[in-house]
PDB file of N, CA and C in Angstrom:
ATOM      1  N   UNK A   1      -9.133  25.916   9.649  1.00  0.00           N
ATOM      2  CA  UNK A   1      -7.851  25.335   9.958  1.00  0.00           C
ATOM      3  C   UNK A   1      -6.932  25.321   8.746  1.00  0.00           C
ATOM      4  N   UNK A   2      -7.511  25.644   7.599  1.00  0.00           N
ATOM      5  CA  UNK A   2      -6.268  26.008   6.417  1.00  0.00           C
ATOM      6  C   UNK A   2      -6.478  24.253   5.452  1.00  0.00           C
ATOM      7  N   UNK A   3      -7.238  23.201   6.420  1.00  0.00           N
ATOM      8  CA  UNK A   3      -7.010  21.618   5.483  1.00  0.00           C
ATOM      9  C   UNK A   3      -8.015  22.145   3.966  1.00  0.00           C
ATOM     10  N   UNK A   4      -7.013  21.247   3.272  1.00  0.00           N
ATOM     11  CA  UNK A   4      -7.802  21.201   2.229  1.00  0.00           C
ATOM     12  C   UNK A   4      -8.460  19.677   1.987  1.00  0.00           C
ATOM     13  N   UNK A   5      -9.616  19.398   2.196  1.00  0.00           N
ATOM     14  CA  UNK A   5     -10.084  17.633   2.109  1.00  0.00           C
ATOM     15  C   UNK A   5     -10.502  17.579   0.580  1.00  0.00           C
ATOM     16  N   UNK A   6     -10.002  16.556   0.061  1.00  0.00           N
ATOM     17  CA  UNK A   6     -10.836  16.231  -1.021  1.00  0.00           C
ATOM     18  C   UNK A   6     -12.193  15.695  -1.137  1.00  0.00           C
ATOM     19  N   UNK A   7     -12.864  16.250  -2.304  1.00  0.00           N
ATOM     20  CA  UNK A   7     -14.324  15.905  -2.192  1.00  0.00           C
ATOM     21  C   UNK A   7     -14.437  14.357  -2.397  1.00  0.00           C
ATOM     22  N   UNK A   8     -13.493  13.782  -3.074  1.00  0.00           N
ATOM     23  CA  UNK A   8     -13.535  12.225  -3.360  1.00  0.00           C
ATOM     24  C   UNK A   8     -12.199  11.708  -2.791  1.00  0.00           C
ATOM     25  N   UNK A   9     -11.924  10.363  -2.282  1.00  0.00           N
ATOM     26  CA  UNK A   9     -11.073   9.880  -2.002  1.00  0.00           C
ATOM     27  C   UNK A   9     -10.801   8.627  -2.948  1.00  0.00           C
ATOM     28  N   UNK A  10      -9.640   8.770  -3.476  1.00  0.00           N
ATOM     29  CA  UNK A  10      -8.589   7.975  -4.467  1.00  0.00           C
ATOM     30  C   UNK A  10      -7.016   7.422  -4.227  1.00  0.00           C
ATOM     31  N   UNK A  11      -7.232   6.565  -4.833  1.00  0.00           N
ATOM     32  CA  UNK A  11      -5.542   6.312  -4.425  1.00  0.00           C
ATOM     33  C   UNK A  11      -4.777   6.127  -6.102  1.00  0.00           C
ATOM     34  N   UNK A  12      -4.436   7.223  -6.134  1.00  0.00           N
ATOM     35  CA  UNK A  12      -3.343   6.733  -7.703  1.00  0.00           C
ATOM     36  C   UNK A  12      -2.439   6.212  -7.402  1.00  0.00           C
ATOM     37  N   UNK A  13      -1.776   5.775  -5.897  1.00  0.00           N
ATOM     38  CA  UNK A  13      -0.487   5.246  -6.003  1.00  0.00           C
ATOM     39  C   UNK A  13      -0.903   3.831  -5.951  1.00  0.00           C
ATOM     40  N   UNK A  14      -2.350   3.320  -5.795  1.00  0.00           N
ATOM     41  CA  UNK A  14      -2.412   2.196  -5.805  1.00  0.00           C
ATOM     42  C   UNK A  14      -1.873   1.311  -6.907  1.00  0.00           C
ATOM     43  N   UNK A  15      -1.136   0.557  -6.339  1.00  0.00           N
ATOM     44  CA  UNK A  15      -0.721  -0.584  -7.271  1.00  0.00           C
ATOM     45  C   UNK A  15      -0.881  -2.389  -6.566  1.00  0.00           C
ATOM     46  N   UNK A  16      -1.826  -2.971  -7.016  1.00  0.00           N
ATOM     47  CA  UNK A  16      -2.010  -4.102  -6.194  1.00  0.00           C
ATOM     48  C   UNK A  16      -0.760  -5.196  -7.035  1.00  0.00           C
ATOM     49  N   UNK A  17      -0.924  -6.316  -6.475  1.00  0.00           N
ATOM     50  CA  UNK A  17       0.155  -7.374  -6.827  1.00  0.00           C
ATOM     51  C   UNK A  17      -0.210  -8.496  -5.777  1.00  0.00           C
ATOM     52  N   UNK A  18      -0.362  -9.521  -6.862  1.00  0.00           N
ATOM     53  CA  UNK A  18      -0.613 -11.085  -6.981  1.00  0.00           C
ATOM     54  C   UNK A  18      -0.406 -11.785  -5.097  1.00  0.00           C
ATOM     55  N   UNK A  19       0.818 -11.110  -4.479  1.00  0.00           N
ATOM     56  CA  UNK A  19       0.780 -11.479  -3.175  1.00  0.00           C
ATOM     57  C   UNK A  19      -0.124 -11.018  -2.304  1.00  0.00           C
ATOM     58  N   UNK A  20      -0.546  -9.976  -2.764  1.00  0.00           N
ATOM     59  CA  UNK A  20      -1.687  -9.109  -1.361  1.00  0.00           C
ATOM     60  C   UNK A  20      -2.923 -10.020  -1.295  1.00  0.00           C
ATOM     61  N   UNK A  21      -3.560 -10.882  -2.716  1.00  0.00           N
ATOM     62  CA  UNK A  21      -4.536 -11.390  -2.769  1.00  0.00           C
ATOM     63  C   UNK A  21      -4.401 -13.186  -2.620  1.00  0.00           C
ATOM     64  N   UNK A  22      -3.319 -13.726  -2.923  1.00  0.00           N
ATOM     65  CA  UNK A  22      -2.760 -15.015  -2.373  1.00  0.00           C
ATOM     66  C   UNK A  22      -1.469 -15.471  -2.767  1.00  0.00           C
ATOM     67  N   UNK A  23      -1.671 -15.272  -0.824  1.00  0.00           N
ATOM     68  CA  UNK A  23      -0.167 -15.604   0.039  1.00  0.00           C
ATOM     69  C   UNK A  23       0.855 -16.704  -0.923  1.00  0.00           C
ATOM     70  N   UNK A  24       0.067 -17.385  -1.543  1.00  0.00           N
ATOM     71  CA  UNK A  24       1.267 -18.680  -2.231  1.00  0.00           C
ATOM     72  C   UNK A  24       0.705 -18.266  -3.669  1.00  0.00           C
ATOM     73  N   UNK A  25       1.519 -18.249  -4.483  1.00  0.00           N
ATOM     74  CA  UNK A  25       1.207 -17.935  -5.997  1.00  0.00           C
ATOM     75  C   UNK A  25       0.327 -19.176  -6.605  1.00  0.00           C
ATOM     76  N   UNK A  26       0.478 -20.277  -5.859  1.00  0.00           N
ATOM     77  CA  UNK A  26       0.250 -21.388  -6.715  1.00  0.00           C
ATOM     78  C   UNK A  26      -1.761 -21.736  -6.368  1.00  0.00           C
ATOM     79  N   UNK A  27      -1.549 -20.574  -4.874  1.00  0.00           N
ATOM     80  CA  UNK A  27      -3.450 -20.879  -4.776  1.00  0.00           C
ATOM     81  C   UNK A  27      -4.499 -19.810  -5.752  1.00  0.00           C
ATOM     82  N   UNK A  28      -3.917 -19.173  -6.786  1.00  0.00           N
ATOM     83  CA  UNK A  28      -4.208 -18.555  -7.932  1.00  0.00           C
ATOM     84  C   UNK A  28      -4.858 -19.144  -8.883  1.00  0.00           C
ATOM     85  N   UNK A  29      -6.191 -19.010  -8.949  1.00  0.00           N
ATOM     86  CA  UNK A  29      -6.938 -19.965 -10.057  1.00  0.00           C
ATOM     87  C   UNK A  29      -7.705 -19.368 -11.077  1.00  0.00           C
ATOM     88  N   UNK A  30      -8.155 -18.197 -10.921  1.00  0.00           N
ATOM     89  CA  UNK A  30      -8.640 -17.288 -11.821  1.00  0.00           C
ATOM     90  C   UNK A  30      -8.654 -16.216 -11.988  1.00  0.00           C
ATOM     91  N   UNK A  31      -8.990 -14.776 -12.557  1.00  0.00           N
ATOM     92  CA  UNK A  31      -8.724 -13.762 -12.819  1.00  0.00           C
ATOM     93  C   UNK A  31     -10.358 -13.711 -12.399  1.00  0.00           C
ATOM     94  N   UNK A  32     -11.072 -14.200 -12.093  1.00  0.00           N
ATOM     95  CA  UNK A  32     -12.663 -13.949 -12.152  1.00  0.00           C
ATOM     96  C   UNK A  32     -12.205 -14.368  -9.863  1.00  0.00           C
ATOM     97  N   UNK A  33     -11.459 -15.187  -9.672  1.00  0.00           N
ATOM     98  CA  UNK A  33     -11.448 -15.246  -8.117  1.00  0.00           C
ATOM     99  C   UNK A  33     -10.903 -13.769  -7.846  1.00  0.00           C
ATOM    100  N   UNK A  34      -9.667 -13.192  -8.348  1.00  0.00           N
ATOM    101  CA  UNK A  34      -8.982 -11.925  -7.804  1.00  0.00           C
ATOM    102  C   UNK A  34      -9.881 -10.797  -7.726  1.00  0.00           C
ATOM    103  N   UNK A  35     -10.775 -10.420  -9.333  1.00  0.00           N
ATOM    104  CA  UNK A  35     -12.123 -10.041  -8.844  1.00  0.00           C
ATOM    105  C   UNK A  35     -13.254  -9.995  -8.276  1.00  0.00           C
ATOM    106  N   UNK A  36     -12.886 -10.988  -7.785  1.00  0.00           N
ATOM    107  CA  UNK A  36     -14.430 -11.681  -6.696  1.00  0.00           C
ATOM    108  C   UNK A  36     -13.636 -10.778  -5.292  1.00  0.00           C
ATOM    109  N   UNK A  37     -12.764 -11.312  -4.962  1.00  0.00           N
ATOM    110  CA  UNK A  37     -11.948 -10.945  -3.740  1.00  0.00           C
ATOM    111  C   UNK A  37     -11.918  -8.880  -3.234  1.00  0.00           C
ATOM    112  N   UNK A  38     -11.515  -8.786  -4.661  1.00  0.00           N
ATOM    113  CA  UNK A  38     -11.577  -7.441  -4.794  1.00  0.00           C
ATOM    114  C   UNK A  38     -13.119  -6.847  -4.736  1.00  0.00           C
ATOM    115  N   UNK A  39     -13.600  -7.659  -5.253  1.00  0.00           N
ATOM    116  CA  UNK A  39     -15.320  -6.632  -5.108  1.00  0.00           C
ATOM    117  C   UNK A  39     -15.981  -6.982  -3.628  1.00  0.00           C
ATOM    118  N   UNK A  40     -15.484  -7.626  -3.323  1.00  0.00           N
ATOM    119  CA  UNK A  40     -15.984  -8.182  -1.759  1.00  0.00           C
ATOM    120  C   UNK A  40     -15.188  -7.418  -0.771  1.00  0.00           C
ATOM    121  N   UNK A  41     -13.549  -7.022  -1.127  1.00  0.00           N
ATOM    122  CA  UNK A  41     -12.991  -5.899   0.006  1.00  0.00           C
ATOM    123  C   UNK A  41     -13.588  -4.208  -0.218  1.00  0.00           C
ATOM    124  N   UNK A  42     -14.615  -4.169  -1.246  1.00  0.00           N
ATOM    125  CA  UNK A  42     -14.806  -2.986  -0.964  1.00  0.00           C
ATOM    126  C   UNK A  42     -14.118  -1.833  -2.497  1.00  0.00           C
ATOM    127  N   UNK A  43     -13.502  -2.966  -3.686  1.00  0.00           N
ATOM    128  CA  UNK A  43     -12.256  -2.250  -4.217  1.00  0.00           C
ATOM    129  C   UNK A  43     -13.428  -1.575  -5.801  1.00  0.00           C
ATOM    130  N   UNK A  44     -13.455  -0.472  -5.639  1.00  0.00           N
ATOM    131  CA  UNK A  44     -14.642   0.077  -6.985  1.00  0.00           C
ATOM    132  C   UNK A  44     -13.537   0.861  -7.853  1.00  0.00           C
ATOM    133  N   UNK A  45     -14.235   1.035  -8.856  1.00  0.00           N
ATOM    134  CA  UNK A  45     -13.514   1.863  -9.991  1.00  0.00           C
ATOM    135  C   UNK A  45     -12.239   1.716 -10.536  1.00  0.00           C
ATOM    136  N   UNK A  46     -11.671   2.737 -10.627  1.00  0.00           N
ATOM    137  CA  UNK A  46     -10.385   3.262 -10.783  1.00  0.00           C
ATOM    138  C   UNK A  46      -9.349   1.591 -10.130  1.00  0.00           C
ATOM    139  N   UNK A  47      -9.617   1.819  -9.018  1.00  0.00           N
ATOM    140  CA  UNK A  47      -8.876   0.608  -7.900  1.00  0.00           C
ATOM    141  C   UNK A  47      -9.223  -0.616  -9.038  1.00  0.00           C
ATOM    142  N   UNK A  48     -10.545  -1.136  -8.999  1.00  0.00           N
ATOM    143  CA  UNK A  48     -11.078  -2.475  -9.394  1.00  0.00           C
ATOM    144  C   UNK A  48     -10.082  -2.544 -10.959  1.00  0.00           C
ATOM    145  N   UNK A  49     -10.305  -1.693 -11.858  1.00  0.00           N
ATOM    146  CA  UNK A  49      -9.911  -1.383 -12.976  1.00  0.00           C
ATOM    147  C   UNK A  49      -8.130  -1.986 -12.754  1.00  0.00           C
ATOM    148  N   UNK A  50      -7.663  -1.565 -11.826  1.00  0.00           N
ATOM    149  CA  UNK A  50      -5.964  -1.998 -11.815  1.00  0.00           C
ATOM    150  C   UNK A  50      -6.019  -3.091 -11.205  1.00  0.00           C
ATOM    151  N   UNK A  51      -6.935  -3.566 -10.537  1.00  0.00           N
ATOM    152  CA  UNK A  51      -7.212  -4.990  -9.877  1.00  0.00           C
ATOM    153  C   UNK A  51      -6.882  -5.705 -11.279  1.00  0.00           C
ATOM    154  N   UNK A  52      -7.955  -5.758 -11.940  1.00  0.00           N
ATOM    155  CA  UNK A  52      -8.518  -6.120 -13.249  1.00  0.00           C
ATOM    156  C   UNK A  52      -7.060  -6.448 -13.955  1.00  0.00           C
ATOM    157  N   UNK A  53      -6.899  -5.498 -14.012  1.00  0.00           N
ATOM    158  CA  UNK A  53      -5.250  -5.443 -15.052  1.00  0.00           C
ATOM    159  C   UNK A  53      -4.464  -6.546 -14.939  1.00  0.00           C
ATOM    160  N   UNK A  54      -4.213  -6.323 -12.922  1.00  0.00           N
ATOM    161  CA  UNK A  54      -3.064  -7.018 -12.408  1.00  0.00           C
ATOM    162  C   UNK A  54      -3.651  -8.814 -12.676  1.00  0.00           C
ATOM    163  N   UNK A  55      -4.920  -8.970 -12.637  1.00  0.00           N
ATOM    164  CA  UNK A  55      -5.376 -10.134 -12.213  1.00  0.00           C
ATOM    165  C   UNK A  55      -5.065 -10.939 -13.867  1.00  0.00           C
ATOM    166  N   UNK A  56      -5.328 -10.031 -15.105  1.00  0.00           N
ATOM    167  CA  UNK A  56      -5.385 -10.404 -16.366  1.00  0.00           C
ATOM    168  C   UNK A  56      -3.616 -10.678 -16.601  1.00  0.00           C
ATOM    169  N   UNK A  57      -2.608  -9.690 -16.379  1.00  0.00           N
ATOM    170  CA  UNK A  57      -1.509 -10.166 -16.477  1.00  0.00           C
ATOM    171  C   UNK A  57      -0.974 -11.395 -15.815  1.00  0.00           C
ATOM    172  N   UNK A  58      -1.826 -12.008 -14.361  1.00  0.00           N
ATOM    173  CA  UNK A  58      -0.695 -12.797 -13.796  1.00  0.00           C
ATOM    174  C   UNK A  58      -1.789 -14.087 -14.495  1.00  0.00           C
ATOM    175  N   UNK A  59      -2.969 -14.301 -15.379  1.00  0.00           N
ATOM    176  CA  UNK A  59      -3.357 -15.275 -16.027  1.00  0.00           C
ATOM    177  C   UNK A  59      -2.070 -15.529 -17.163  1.00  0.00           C
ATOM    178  N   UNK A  60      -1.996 -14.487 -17.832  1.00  0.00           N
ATOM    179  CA  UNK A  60      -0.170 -14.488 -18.682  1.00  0.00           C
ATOM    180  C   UNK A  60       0.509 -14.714 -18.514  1.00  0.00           C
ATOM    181  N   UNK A  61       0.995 -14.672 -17.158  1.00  0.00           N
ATOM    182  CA  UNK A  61       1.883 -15.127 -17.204  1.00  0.00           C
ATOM    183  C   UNK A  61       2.540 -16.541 -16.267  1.00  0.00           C
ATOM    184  N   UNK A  62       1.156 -16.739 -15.941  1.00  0.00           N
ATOM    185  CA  UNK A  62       0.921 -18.367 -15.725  1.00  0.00           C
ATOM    186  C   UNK A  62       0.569 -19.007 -16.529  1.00  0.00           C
ATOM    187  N   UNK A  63      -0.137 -19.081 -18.013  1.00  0.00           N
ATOM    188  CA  UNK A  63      -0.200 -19.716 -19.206  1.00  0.00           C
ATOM    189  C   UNK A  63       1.794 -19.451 -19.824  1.00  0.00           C
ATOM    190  N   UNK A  64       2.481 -18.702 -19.623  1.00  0.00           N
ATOM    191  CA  UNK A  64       3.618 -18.151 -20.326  1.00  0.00           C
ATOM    192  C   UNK A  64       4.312 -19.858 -19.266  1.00  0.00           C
ATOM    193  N   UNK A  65       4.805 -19.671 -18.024  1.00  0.00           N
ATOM    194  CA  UNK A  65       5.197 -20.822 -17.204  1.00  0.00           C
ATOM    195  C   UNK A  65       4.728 -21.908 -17.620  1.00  0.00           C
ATOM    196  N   UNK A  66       3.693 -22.184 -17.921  1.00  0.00           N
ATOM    197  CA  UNK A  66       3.080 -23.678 -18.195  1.00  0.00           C
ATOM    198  C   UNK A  66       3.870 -24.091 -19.304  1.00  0.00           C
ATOM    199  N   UNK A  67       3.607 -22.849 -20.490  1.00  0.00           N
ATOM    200  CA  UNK A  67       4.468 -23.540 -21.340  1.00  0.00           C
ATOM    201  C   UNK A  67       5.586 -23.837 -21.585  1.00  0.00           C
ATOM    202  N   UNK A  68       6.341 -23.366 -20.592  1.00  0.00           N
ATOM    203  CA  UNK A  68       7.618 -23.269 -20.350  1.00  0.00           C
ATOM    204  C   UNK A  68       8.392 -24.633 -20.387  1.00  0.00           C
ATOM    205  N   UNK A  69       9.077 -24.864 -21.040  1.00  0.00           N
ATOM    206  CA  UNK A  69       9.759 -26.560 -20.391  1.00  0.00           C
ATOM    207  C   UNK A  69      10.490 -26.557 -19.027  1.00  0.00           C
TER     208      UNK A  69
END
């Protein structure tokens, strides 16, 4: 039929963000819950790795708010 399938399936356009994993910003309690969440939907490698990222920046920038006056 002419398809070309890849031998592995990836998503580089993945980009996760703080809402996909909880609905209210404020039920956000750890960077170790977003990875829990993520290893339980199934999310390996490459994916987990930008999980990882996203989960470590929004600890930043909820310590950055706190201190905020």
């Amino acid at each position: 039929m002419g398809l070309n399938i890849p031998k592995a399936m990836s998503c580089r356009e993945f980009k996760p963000v703080i809402e996909k994993f909880c609905a209210d910003p404020k039920d956000f309690v750890s960077e170790n819950q977003i990875v829990q969440m993520a290893t339980f939907f199934g999310f390996q490698r490459t994916e987990l790795k930008k999980v990882k990222a996203m989960a470590a920046s929004e600890v930043k920038r909820s310590l950055i708010a706190c201190e905020a006056p």
